[in-house]
N, C-alpha and C. Protein backbone atom coordinates (compact mmCIF):
# COMPACT_ATOMS: atom_id res chain seq x y z
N UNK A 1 19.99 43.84 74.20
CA UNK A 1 19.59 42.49 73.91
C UNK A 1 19.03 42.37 72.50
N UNK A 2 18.00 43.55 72.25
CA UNK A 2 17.57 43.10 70.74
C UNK A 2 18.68 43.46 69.27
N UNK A 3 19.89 43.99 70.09
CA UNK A 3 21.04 43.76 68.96
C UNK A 3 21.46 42.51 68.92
N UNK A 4 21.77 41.81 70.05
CA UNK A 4 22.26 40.57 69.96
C UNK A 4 21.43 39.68 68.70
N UNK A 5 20.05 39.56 68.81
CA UNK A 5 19.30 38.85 68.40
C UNK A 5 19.01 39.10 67.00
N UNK A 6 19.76 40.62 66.72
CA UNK A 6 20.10 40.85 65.24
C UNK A 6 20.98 40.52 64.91
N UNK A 7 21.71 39.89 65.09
CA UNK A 7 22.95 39.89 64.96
C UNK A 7 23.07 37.88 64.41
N UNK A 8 21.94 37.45 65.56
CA UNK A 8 21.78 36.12 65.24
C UNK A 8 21.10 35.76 63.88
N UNK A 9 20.36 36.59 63.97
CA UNK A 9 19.19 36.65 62.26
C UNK A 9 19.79 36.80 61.56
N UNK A 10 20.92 37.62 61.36
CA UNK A 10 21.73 37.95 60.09
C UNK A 10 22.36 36.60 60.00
N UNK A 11 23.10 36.39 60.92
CA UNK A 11 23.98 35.11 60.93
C UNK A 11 23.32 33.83 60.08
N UNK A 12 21.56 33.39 61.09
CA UNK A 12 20.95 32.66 60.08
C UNK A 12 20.69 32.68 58.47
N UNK A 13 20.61 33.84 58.72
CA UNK A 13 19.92 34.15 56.96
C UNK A 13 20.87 33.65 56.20
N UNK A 14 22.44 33.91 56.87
CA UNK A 14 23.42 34.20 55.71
C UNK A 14 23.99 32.77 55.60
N UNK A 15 23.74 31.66 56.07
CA UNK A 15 24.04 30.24 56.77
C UNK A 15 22.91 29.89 55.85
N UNK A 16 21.71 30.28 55.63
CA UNK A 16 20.74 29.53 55.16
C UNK A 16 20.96 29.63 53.54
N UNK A 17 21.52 31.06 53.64
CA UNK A 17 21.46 31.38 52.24
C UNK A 17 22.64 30.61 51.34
N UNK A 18 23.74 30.50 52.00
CA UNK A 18 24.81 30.03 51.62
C UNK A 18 24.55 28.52 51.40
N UNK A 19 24.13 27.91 52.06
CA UNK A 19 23.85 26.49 52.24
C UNK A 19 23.05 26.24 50.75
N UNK A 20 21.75 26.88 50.93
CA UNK A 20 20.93 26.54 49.22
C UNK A 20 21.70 27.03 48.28
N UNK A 21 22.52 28.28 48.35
CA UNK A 21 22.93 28.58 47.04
C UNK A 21 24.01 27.90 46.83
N UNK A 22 24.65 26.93 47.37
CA UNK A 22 25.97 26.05 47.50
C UNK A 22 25.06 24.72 46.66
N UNK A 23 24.20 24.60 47.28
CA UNK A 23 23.73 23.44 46.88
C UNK A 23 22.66 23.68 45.57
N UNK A 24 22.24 24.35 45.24
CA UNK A 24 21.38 24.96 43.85
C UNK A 24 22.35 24.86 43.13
N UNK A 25 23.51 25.89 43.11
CA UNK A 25 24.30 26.04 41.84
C UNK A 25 25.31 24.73 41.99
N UNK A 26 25.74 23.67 42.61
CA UNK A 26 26.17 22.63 42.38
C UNK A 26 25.30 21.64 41.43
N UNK A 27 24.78 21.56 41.53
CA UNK A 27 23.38 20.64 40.95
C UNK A 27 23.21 21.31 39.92
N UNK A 28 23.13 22.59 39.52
CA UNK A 28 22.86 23.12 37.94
C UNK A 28 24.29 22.91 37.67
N UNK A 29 25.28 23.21 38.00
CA UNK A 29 26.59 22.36 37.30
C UNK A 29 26.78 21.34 37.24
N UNK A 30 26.43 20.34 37.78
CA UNK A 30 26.40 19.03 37.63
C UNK A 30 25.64 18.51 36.70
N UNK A 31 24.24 19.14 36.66
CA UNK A 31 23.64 18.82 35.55
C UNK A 31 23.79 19.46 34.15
N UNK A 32 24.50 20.34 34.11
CA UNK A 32 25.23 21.21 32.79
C UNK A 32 26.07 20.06 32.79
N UNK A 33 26.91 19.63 33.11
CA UNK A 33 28.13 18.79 33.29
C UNK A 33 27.81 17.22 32.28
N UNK A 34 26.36 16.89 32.69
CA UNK A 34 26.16 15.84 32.45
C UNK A 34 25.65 15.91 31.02
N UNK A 35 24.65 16.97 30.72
CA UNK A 35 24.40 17.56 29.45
C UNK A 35 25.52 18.21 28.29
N UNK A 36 26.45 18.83 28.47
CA UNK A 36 27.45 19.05 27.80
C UNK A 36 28.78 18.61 28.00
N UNK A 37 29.45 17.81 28.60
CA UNK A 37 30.59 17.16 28.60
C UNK A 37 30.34 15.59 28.94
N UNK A 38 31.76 15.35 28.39
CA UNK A 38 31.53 13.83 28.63
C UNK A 38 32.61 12.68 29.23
N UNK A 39 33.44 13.77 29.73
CA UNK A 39 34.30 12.95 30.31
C UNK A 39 34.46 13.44 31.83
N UNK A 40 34.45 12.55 32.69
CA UNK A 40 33.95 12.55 34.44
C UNK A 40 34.84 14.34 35.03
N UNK A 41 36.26 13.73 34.56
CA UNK A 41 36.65 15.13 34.94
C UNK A 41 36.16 16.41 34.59
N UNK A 42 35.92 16.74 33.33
CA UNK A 42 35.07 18.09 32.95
C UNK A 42 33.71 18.53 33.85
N UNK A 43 33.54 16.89 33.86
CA UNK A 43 31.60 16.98 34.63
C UNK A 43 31.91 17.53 36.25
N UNK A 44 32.89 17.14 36.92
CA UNK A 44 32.87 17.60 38.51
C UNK A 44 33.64 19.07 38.19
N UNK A 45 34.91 19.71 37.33
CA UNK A 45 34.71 20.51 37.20
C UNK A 45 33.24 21.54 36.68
N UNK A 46 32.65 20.99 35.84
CA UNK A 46 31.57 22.18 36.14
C UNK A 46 30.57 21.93 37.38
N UNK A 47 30.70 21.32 37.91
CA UNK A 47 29.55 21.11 39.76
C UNK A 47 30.77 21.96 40.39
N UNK A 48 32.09 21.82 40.46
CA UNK A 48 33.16 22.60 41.25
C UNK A 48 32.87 23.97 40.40
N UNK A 49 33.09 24.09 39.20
CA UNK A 49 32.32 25.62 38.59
C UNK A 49 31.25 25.87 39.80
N UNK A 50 30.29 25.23 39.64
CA UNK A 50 28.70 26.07 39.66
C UNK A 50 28.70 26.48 41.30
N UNK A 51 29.51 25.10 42.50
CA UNK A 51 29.61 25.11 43.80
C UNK A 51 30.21 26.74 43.75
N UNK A 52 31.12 27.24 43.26
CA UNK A 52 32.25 28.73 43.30
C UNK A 52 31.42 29.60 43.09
N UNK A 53 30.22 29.81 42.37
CA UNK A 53 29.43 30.20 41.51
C UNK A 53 28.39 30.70 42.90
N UNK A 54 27.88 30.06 43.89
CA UNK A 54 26.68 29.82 44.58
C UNK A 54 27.73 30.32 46.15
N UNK A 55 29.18 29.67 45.85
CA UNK A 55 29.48 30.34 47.54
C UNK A 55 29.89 31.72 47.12
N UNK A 56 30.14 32.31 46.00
CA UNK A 56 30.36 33.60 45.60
C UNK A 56 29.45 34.60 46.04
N UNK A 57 28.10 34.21 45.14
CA UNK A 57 27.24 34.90 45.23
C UNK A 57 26.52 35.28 46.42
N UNK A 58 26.81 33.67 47.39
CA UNK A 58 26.24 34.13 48.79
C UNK A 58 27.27 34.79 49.70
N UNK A 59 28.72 35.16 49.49
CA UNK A 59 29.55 35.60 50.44
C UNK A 59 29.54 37.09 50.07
N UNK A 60 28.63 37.61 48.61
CA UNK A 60 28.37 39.11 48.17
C UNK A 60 27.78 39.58 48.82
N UNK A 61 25.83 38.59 49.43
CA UNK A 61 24.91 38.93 49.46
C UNK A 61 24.72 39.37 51.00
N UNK A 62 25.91 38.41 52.14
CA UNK A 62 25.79 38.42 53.28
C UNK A 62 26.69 39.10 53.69
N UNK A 63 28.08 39.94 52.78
CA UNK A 63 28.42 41.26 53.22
C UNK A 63 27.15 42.57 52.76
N UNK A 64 26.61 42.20 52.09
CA UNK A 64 25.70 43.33 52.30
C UNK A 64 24.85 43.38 53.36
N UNK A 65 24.34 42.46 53.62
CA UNK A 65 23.50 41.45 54.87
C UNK A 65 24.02 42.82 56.07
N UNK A 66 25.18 42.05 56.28
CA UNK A 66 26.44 42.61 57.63
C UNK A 66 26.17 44.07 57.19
N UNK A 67 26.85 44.80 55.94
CA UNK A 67 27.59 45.67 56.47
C UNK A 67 26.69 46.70 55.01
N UNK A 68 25.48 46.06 54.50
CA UNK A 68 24.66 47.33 54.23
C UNK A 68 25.13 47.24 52.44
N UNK A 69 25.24 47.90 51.69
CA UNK A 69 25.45 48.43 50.38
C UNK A 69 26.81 49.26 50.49
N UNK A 70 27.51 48.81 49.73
CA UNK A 70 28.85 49.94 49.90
C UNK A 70 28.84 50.88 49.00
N UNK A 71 29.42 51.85 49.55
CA UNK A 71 29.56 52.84 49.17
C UNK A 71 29.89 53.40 47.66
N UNK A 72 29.69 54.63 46.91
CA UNK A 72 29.87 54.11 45.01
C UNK A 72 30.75 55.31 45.46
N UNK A 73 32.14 54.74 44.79
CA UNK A 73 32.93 55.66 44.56
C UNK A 73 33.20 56.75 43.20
N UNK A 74 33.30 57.69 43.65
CA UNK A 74 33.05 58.80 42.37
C UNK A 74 34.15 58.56 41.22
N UNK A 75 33.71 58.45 40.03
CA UNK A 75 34.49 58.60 38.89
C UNK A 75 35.54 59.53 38.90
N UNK A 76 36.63 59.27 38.41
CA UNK A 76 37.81 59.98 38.15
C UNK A 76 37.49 61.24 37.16
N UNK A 77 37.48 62.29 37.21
CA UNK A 77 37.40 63.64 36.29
C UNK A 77 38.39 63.99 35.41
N UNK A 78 38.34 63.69 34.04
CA UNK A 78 39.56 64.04 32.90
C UNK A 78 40.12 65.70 33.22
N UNK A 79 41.54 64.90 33.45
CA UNK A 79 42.07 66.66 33.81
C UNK A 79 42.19 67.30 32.42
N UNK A 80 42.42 68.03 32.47
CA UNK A 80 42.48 69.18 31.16
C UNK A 80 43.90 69.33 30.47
N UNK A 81 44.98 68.81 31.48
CA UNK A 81 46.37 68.76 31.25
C UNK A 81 47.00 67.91 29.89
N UNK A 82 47.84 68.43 28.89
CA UNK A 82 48.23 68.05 27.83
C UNK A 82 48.88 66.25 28.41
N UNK A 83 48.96 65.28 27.37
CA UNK A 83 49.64 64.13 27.66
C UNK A 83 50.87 64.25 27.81
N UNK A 84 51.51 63.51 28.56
CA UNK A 84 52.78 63.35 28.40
C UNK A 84 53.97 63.39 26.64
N UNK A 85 54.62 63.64 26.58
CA UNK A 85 55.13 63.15 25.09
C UNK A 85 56.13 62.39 25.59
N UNK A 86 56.58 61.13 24.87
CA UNK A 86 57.43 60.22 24.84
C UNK A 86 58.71 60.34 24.04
């Protein structure tokens, strides 16, 4: 039972989180929008910018949420082998 109820918390958090950061970074694009451009279309593109901007960041934050920090994959090691010649 107390997995279930983790399971619900995550869910909230990530619903709550998404929701403000949808709506924060719309509104700072909109208001960038209104401050540096001046024609209507540019202005809802940057609120459509900033909206991409805020569901991005919250669809990063709530796979980590879910599924933890992923894993760092190890750098590739320079082989020692001569280049190809062409």
């Amino acid at each position: 039972m107390a997995e279930n109820h983790d399971i619900n918390a995550k869910w909230d958090a990530c619903l709550d989180l998404t929701v403000r950061r949808f709506v924060y970074s719309s509104l700072a694009g909109a208001f960038g929008g209104l401050l540096f451009f001046r024609t209507p279309a540019t202005r809802w593109a940057s609120a459509a910018f900033g909206a991409g901007v805020g569901i991005g960041s919250a669809y990063t934050e709530c796979s980590r949420i879910f599924d933890g920090y992923p894993t760092k994959l190890a750098s590739p090691k320079p082989s020692n082998a001569p280049a190809p010649e062409s």
